[in-house]
Protein backbone atom coordinates (compact mmCIF):
# COMPACT_ATOMS: atom_id res chain seq x y z
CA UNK A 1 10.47 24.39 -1.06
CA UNK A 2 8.21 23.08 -4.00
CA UNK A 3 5.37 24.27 -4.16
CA UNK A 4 4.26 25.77 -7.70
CA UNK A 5 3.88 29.14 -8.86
CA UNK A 6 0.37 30.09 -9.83
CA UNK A 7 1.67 32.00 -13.01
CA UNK A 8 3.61 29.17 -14.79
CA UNK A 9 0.80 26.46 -13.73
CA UNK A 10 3.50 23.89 -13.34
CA UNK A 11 3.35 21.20 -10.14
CA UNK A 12 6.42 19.09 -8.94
CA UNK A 13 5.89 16.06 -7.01
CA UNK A 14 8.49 13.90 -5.65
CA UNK A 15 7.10 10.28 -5.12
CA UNK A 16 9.00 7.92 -3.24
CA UNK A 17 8.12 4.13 -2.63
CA UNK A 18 6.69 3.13 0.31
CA UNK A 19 3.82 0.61 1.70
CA UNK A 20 3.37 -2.79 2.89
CA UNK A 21 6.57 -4.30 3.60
CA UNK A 22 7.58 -7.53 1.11
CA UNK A 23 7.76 -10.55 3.47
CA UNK A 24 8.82 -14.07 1.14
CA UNK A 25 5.75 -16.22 1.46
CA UNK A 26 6.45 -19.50 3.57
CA UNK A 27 6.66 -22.89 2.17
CA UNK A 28 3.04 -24.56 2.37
CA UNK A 29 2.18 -27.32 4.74
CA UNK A 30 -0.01 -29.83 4.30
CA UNK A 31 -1.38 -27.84 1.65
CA UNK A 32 -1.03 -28.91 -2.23
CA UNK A 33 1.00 -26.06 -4.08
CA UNK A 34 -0.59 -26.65 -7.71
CA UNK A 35 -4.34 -26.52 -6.57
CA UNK A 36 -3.19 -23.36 -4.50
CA UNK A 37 -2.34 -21.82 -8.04
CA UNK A 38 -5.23 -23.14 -9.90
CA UNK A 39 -7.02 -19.90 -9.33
CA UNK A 40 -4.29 -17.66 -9.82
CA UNK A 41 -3.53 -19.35 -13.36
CA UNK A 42 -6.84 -18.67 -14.79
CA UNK A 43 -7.76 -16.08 -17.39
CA UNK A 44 -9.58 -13.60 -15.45
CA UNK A 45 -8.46 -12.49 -11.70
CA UNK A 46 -10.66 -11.64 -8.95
CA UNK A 47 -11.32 -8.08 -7.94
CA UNK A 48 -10.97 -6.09 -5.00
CA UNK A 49 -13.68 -3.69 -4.85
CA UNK A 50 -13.84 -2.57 -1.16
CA UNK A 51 -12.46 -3.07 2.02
CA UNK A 52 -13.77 -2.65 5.81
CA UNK A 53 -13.34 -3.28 9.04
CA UNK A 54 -16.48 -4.36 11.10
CA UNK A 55 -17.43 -5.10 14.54
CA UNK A 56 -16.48 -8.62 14.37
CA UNK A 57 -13.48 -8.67 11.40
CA UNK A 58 -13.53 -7.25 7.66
CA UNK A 59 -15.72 -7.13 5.12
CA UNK A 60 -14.02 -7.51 1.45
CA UNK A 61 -15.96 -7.25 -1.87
CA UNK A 62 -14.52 -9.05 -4.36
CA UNK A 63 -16.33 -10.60 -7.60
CA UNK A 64 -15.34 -14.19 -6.92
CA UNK A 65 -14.30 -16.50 -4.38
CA UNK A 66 -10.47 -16.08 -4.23
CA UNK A 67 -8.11 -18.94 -2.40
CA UNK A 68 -6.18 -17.57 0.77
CA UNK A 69 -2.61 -17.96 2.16
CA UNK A 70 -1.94 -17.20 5.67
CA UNK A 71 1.03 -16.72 7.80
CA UNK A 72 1.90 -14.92 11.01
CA UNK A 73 5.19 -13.04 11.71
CA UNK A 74 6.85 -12.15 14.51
CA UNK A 75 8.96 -8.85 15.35
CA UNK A 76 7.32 -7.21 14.43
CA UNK A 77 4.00 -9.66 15.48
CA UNK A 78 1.55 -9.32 12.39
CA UNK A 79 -0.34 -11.27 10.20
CA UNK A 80 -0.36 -11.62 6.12
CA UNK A 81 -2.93 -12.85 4.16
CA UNK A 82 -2.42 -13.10 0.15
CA UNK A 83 -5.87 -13.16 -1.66
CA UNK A 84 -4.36 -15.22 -5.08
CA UNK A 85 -5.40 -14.55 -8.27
CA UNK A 86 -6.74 -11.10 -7.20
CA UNK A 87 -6.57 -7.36 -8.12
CA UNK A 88 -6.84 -3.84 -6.30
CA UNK A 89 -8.72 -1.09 -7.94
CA UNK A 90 -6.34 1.41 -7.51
CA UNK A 91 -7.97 3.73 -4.74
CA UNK A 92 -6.92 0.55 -2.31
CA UNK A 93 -3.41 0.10 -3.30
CA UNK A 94 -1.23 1.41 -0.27
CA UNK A 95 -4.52 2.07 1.81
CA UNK A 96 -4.26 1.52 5.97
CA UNK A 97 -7.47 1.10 7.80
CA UNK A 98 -7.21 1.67 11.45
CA UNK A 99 -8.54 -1.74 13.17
CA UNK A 100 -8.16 -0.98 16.86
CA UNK A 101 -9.87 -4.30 17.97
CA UNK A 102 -9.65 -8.10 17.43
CA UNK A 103 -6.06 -7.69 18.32
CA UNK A 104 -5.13 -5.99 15.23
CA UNK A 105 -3.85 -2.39 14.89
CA UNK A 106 -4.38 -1.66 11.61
CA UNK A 107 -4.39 -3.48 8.30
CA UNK A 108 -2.84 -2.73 5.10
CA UNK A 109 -3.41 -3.16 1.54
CA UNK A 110 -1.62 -3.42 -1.90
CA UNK A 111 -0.98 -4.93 -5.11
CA UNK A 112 1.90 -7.31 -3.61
CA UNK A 113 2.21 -8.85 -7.19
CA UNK A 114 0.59 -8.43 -10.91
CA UNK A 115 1.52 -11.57 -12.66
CA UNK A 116 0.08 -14.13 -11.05
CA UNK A 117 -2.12 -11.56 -8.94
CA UNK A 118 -1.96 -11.13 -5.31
CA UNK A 119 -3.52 -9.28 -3.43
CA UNK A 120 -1.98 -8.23 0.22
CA UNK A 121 -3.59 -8.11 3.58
CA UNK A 122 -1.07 -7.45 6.76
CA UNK A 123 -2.34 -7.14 9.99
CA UNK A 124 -0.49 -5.48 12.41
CA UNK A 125 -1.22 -6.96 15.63
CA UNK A 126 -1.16 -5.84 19.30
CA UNK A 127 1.02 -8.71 20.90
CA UNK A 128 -0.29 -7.34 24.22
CA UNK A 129 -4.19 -8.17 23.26
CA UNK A 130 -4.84 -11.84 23.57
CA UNK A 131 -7.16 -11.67 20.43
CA UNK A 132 -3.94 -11.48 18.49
CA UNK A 133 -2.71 -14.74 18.72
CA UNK A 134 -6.02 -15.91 16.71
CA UNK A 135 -6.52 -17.67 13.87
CA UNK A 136 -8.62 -15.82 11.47
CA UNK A 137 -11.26 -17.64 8.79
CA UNK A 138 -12.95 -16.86 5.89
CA UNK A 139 -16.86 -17.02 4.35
CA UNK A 140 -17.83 -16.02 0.81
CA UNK A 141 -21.41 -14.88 0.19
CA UNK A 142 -22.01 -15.13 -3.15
CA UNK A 143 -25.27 -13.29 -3.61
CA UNK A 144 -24.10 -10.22 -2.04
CA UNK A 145 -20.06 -10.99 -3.20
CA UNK A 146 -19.22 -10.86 0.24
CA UNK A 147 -15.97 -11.91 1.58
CA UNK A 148 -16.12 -12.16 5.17
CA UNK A 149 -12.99 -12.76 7.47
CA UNK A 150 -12.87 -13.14 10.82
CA UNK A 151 -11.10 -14.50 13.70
CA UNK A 152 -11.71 -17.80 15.45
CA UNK A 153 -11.19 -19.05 19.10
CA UNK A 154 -8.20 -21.07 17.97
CA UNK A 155 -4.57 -19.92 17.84
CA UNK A 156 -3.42 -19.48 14.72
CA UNK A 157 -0.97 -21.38 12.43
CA UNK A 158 1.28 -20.33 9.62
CA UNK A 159 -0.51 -22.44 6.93
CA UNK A 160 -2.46 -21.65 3.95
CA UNK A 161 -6.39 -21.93 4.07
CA UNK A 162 -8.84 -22.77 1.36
CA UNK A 163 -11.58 -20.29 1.58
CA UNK A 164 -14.42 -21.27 4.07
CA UNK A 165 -11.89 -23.86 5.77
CA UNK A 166 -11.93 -23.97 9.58
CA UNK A 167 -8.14 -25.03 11.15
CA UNK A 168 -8.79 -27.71 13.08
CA UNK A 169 -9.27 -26.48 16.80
CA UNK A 170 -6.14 -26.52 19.16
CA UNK A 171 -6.30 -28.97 22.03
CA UNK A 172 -5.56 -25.53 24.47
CA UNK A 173 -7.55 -22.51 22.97
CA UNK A 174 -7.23 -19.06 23.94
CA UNK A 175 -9.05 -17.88 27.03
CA UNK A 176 -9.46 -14.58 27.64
CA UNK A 177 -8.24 -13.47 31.24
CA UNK A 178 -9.83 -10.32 31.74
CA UNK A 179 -13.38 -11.26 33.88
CA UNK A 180 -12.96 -7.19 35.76
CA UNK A 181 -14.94 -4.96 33.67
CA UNK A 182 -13.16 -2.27 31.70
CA UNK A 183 -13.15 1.27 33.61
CA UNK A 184 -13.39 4.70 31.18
CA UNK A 185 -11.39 6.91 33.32
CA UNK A 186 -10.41 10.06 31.46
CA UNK A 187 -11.75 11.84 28.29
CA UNK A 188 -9.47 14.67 26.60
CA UNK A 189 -8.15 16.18 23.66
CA UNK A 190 -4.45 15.68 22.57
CA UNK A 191 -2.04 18.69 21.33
CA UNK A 192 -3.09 17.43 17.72
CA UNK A 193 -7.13 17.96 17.89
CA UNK A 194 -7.43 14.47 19.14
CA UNK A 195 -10.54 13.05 21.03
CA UNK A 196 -8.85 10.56 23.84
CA UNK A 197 -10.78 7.76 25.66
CA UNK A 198 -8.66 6.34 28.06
CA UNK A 199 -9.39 2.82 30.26
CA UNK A 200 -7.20 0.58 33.02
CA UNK A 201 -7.23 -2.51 30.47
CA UNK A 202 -8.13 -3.26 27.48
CA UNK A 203 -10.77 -1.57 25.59
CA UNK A 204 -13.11 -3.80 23.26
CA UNK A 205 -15.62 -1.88 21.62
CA UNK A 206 -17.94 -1.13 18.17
CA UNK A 207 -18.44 1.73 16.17
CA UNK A 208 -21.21 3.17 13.82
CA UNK A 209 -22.25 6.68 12.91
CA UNK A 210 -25.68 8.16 12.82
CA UNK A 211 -25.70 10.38 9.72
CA UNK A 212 -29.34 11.85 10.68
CA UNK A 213 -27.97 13.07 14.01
CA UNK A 214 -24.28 13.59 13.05
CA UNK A 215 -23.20 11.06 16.55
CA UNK A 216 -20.46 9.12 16.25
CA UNK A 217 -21.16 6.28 18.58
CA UNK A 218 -19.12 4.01 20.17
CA UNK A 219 -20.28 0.95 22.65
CA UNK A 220 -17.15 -0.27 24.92
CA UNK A 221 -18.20 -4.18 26.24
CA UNK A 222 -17.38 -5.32 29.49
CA UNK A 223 -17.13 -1.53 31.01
CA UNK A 224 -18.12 1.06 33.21
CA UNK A 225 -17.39 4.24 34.00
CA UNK A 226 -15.62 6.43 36.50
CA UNK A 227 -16.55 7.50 39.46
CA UNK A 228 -13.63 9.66 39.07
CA UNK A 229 -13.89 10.71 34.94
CA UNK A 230 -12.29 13.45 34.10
CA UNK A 231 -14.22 14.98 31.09
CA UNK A 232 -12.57 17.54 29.15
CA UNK A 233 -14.53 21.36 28.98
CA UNK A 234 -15.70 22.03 25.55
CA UNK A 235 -15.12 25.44 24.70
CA UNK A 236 -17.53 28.11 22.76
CA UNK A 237 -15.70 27.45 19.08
CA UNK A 238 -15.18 23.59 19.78
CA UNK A 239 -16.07 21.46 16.92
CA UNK A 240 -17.62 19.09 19.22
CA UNK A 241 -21.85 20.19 20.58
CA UNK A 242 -21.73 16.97 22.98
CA UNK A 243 -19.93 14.31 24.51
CA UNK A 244 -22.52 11.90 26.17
CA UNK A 245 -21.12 8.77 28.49
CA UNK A 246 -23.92 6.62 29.55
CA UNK A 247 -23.72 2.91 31.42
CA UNK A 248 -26.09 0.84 29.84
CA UNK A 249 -25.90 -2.53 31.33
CA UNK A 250 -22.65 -4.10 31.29
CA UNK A 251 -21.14 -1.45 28.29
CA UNK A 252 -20.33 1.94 28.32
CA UNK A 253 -21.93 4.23 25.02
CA UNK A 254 -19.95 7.34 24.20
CA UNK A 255 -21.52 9.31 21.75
CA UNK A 256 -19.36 12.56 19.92
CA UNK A 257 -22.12 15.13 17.72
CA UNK A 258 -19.94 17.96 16.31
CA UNK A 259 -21.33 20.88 14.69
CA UNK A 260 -21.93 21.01 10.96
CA UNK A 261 -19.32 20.53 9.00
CA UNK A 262 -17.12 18.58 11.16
CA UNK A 263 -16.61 14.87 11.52
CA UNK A 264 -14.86 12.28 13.26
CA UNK A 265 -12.55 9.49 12.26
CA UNK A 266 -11.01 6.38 14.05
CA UNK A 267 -7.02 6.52 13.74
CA UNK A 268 -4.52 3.89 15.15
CA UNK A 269 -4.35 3.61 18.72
CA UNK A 270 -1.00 3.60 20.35
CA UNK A 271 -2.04 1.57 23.37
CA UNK A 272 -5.14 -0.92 23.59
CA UNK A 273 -6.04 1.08 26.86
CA UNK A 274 -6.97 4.20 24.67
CA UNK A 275 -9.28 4.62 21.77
CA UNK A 276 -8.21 8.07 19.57
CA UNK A 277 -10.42 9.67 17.68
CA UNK A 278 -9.75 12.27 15.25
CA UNK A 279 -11.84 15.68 14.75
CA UNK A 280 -11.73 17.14 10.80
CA UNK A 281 -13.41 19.05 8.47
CA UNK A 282 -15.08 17.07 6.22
CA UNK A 283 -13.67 18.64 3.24
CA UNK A 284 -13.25 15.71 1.55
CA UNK A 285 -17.01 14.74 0.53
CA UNK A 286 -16.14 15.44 -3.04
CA UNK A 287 -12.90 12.94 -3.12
CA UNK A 288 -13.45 11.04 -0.47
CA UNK A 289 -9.89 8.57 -0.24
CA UNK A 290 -8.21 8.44 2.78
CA UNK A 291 -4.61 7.66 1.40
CA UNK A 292 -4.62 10.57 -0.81
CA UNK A 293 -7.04 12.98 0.71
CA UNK A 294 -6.57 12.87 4.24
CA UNK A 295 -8.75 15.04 6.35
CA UNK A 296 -8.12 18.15 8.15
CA UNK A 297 -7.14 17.99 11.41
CA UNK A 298 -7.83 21.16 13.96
CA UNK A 299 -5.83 21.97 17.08
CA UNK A 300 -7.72 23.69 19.55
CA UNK A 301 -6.72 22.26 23.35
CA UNK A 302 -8.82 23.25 26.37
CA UNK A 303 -6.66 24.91 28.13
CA UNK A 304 -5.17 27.11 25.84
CA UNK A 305 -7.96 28.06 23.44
CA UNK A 306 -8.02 31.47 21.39
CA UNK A 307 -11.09 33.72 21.09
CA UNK A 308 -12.15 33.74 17.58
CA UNK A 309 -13.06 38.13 17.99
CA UNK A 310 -9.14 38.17 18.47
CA UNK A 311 -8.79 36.60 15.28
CA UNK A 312 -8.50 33.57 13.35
CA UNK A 313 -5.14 32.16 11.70
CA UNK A 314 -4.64 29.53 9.13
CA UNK A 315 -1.20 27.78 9.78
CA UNK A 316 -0.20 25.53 6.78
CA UNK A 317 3.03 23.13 6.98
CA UNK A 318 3.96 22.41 3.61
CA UNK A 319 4.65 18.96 2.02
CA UNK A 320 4.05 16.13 3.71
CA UNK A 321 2.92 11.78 3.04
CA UNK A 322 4.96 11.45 0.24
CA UNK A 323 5.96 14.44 -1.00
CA UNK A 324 9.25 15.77 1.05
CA UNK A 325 9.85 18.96 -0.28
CA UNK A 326 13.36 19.86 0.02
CA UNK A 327 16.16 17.37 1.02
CA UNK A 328 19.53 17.65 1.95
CA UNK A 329 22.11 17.37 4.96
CA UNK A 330 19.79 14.19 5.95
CA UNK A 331 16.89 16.13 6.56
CA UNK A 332 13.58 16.22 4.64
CA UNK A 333 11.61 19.89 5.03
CA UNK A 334 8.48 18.28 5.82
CA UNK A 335 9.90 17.00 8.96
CA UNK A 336 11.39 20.23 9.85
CA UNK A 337 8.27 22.39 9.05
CA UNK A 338 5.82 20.75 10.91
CA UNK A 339 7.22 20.90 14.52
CA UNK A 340 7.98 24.48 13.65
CA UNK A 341 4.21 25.06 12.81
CA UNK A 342 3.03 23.58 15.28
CA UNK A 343 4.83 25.55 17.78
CA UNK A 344 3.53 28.64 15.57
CA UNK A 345 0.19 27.81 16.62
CA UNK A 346 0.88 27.34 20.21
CA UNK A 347 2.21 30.61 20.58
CA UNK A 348 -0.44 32.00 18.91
CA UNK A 349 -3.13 31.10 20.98
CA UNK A 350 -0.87 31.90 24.14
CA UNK A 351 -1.42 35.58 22.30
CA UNK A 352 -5.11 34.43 22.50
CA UNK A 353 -5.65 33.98 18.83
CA UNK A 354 -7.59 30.69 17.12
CA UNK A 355 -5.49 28.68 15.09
CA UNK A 356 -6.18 25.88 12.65
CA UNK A 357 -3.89 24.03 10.73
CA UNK A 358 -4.05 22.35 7.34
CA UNK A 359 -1.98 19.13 8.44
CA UNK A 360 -0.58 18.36 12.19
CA UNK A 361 0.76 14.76 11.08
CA UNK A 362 2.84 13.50 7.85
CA UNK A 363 0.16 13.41 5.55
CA UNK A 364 -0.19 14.15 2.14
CA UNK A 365 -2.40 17.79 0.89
CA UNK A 366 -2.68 19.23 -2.39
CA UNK A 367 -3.02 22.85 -2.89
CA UNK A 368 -6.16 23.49 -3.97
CA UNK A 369 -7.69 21.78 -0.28
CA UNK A 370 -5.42 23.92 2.03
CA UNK A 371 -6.59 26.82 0.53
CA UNK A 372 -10.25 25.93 0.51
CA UNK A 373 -10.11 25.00 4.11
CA UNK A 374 -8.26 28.54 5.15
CA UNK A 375 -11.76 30.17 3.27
CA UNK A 376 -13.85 27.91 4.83
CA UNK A 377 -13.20 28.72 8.49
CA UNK A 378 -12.89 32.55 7.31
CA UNK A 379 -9.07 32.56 8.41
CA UNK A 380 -7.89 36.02 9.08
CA UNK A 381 -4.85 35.48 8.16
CA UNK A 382 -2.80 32.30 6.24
CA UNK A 383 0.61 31.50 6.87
CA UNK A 384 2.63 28.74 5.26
CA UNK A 385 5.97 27.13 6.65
CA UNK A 386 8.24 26.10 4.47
CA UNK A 387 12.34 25.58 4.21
CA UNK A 388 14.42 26.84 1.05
CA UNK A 389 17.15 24.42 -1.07
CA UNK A 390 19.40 24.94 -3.91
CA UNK A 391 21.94 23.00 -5.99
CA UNK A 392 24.53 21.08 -3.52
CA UNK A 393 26.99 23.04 -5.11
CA UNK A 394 25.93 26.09 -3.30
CA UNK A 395 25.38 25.24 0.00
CA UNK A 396 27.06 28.31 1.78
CA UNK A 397 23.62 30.19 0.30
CA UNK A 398 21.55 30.27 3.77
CA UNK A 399 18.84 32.93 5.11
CA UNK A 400 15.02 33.54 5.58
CA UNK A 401 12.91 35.14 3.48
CA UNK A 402 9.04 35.51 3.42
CA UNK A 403 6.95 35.82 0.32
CA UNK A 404 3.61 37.50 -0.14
CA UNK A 405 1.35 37.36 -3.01
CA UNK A 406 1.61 40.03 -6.46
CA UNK A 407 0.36 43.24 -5.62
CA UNK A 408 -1.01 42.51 -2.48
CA UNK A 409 -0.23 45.51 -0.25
CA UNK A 410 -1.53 44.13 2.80
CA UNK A 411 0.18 40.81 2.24
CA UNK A 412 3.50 42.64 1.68
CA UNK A 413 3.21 44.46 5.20
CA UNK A 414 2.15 41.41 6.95
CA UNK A 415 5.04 39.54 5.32
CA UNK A 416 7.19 42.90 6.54
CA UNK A 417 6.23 42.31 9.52
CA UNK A 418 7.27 38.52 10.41
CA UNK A 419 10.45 38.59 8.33
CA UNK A 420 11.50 41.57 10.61
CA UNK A 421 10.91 39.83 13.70
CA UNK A 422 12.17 36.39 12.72
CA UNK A 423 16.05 38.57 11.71
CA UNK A 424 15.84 40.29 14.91
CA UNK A 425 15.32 36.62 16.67
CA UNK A 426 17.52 34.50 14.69
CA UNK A 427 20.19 36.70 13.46
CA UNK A 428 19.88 34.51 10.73
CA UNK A 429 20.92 36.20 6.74
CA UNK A 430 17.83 38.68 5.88
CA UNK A 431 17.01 38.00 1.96
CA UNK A 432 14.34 40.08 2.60
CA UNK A 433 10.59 40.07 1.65
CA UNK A 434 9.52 39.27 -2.00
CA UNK A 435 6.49 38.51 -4.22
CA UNK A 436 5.58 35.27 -5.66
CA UNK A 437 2.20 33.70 -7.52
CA UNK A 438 3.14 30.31 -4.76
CA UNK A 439 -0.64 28.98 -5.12
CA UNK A 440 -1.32 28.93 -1.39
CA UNK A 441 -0.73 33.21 -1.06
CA UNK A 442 -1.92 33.42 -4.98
CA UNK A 443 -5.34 31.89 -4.05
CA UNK A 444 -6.27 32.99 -0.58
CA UNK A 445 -9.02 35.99 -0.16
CA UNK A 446 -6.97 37.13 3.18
CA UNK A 447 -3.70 38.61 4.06
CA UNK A 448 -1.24 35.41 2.82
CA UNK A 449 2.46 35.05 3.72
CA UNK A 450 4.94 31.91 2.83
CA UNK A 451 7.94 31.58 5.20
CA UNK A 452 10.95 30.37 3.81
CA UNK A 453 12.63 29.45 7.40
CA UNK A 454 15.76 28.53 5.89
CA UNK A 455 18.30 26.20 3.53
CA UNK A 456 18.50 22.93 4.13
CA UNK A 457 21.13 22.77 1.82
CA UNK A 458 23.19 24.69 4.25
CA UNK A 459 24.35 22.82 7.02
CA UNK A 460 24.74 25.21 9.56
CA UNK A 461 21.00 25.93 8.69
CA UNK A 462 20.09 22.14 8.35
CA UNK A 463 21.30 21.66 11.46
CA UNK A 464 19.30 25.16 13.16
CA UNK A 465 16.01 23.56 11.64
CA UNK A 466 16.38 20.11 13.06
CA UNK A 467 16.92 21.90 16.47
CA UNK A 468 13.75 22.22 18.64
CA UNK A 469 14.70 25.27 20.32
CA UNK A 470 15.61 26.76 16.57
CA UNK A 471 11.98 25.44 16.02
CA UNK A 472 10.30 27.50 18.75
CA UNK A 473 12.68 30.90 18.35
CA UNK A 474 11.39 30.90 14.65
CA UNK A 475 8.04 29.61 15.46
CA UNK A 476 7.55 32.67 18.09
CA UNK A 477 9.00 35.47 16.34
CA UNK A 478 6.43 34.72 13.50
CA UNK A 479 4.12 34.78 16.36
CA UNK A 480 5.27 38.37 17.53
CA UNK A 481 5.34 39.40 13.75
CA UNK A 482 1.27 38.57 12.68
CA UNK A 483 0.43 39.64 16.41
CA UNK A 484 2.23 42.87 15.44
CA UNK A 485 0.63 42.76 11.90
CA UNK A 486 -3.10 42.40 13.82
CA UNK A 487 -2.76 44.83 16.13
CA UNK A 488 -1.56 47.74 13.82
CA UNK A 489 -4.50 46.86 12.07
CA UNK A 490 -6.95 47.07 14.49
CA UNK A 491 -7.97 43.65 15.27
């Protein structure tokens, strides 16, 4: 565990290297190697200012007119584009956008080289979407400094391009098969606080929000729905006011309006039968990158929601993105903590409680937004999962302990509370319940607890905290312990 005590103001980050794949450019064709450098040779380099997607490919501003090279991959299928003679500013280095049409999953940005500059573009394409196998062009726009790329109706070819140069069209160009219109058949919401729209085929469709109204709108081509749709029930504390599905001609409009506050995001697809949306608090309006600031994801499933009058807990996994925490015994304690807290959750609303969580994927948090989110949706109580490491040399040190902020009585009997019933679950080594100035129970205005569910150091330990059935007999006596902390107070 790493997380900084409030009293010595000191914050340790581990940083590890990670991003857009190097792939060795391939040899040009056709193509005449010293013009292709011309650009990238000059004095000044072109800038990346911004970067996205749109309804028919992506929208880049950049100062100048850079020159492009193109090639396609296979295994995994994907597509690289090297803007020469270019720069990032650094908010894009080692961004992903989620793409979810044209063929293309998602694309991904970074600073593939400083001297000459080049700027990196890969595509990760859906092999099963016949848009894929594409060949993609580009337009510059000076007056607005505008570069435009978008795909063509010719396969594509592992060649460089000049920018504004059209590949010469195939004699066989891609038709696409599907003529059947697209059928919405099912709405829902994942485990994670995901918004699911899933189709029989393939799902082409735009996006575009209406700020005045809060909708998030999507139009899906080529469709229709359901006679069948299953909708998901929204429940009284759901994020979401509406979910409207209306045929207008040939396309299907879904529009999502969530209460105030909230907002939704497009994330990667796993299948281009689905479109996933992602419910948040927009907590970010202040810093508003994605790569560093991701936002806050809720968990509240239809079936198994809690009633807010029972009470409200914050669940907080700690680490994540690119900051591990603790590693050891081939484990990383952001991997280990978040299964366990989401399993926390789930038995907590089984006890009929409402749960939010600061992170339910790998992402990256700082402190200061997990605690800001636990005031904002006036948590009752704020737990924090985290796993314990010392020196290699002393491995045989194992056991759970639970942490509650300085001279916080209430904090100290919650923390009594869970650290009893996680020893009497476990039988794992009881190092008992201590105080700390962690920032996370330092910070928060309600009872605050930080669970230290073990070493990872130790690999008896290591190996309990990989184990999902280890997960769930920690995650449910820590259930039993705030239930028994709530109900002894009257709640």
């Amino acid at each position: 565990m790493r997380y900084r005590q409030l009293a010595l103001g000191i914050c340790v980050s581990v940083a590890t290297s990670y991003g857009i794949p190097i792939v060795a450019p391939l040899q040009a064709q056709s193509v005449n190697q010293s013009n292709l450098l011309n650009t990238a040779n000059s004095s000044s380099a072109i800038r990346l200012n911004s970067i996205r997607p749109t309804a028919n490919g992506l929208m880049l501003i950049v100062n100048a007119n850079p020159q492009i090279r193109i090639q396609r991959e296979q295994n995994p299928d994907r597509l690289i584009m090297d803007l020469q003679n270019t720069t990032l500013v650094n908010d894009l280095h080692q961004l992903s956008l989620p793409m979810n049409r044209l063929g293309v999953k998602q694309i991904r940005v970074a600073q593939f080289q400083n001297n000459p500059a080049i700027t990196r573009l890969v595509f990760d394409l859906d092999s099963n979407d016949p848009t894929s196998k594409l060949a993609w062009q580009s337009q510059y726009i000076a007056v607005t400094k505008t570069l435009v790329l978008a795909p063509t109706n010719q396969v594509a070819q592992a060649i460089p391009i000049e920018p504004n140069l059209t590949i010469p069209r195939p004699s066989n160009p891609i038709i696409n098969p599907i003529a059947l219109p697209t059928v919405i058949e099912r709405v829902s919401f994942s485990s994670t606080g995901e918004l699911l729209i899933e189709a029989n085929q393939l799902v082409n469709y735009k996006i575009n929000l209406d700020r005045n109204s809060g909708t998030y709108n999507l139009v899906i081509t080529n469709a229709k729905i359901s006679a069948n749709l299953q909708r998901p029930s929204l429940a009284a504390n759901s994020p979401i006011e509406r979910i409207r599905l209306s045929q207008i001609g040939n396309s299907v409009e879904i529009g999502v309006k969530t209460i105030a506050g909230w907002q939704v995001r497009e994330t990667q697809r796993l299948s281009n039968q689905q479109i996933k949306l992602q419910l948040s608090l927009n907590s970010t309006a202040q810093n508003p990158l994605p790569s560093q600031n991701p936002a806050f994801p809720v968990n509240n499933p239809p079936s198994n929601v809690g009633d807010r009058r029972r009470g409200v807990i914050f669940v907080d996994a700690g680490h994540g993105g690119r900051d591990p925490g603790a590693v050891a015994n081939g484990i990383q304690e952001k991997d280990v903590v978040l299964p366990i807290s989401l399993k926390l959750g789930q038995a907590l609303q089984g006890l009929g409680y409402t749960v939010y969580y600061t992170r339910t994927n790998d992402v990256e948090l700082d402190l200061e937004p997990r605690v800001a989110l636990a005031q904002r949706v006036n948590a009752d109580i704020f737990v924090s999962i985290h796993a314990n490491s010392l020196d290699s040399r002393n491995s045989s040190v194992n056991g759970v302990e639970t942490f509650h902020a300085r001279n916080s009585t209430v904090g100290r009997e919650l923390a009594s509370y869970v650290q009893s019933q996680i020893i009497s679950a476990t039988s794992a080594n009881n190092r008992g319940v201590k105080a700390a100035g962690f920032y996370v129970i330092a910070r928060t205005s309600m009872p605050a607890i930080l669970v230290e569910t073990g070493f990872v150091t130790s690999p008896t330990e290591a190996r309990n905290l990989s184990n999902p059935n280890y997960q769930k007999q920690m995650a449910d006596a820590i259930a039993r312990g705030v239930d028994q902390f709530m109900r002894v107070r009257g709640r």
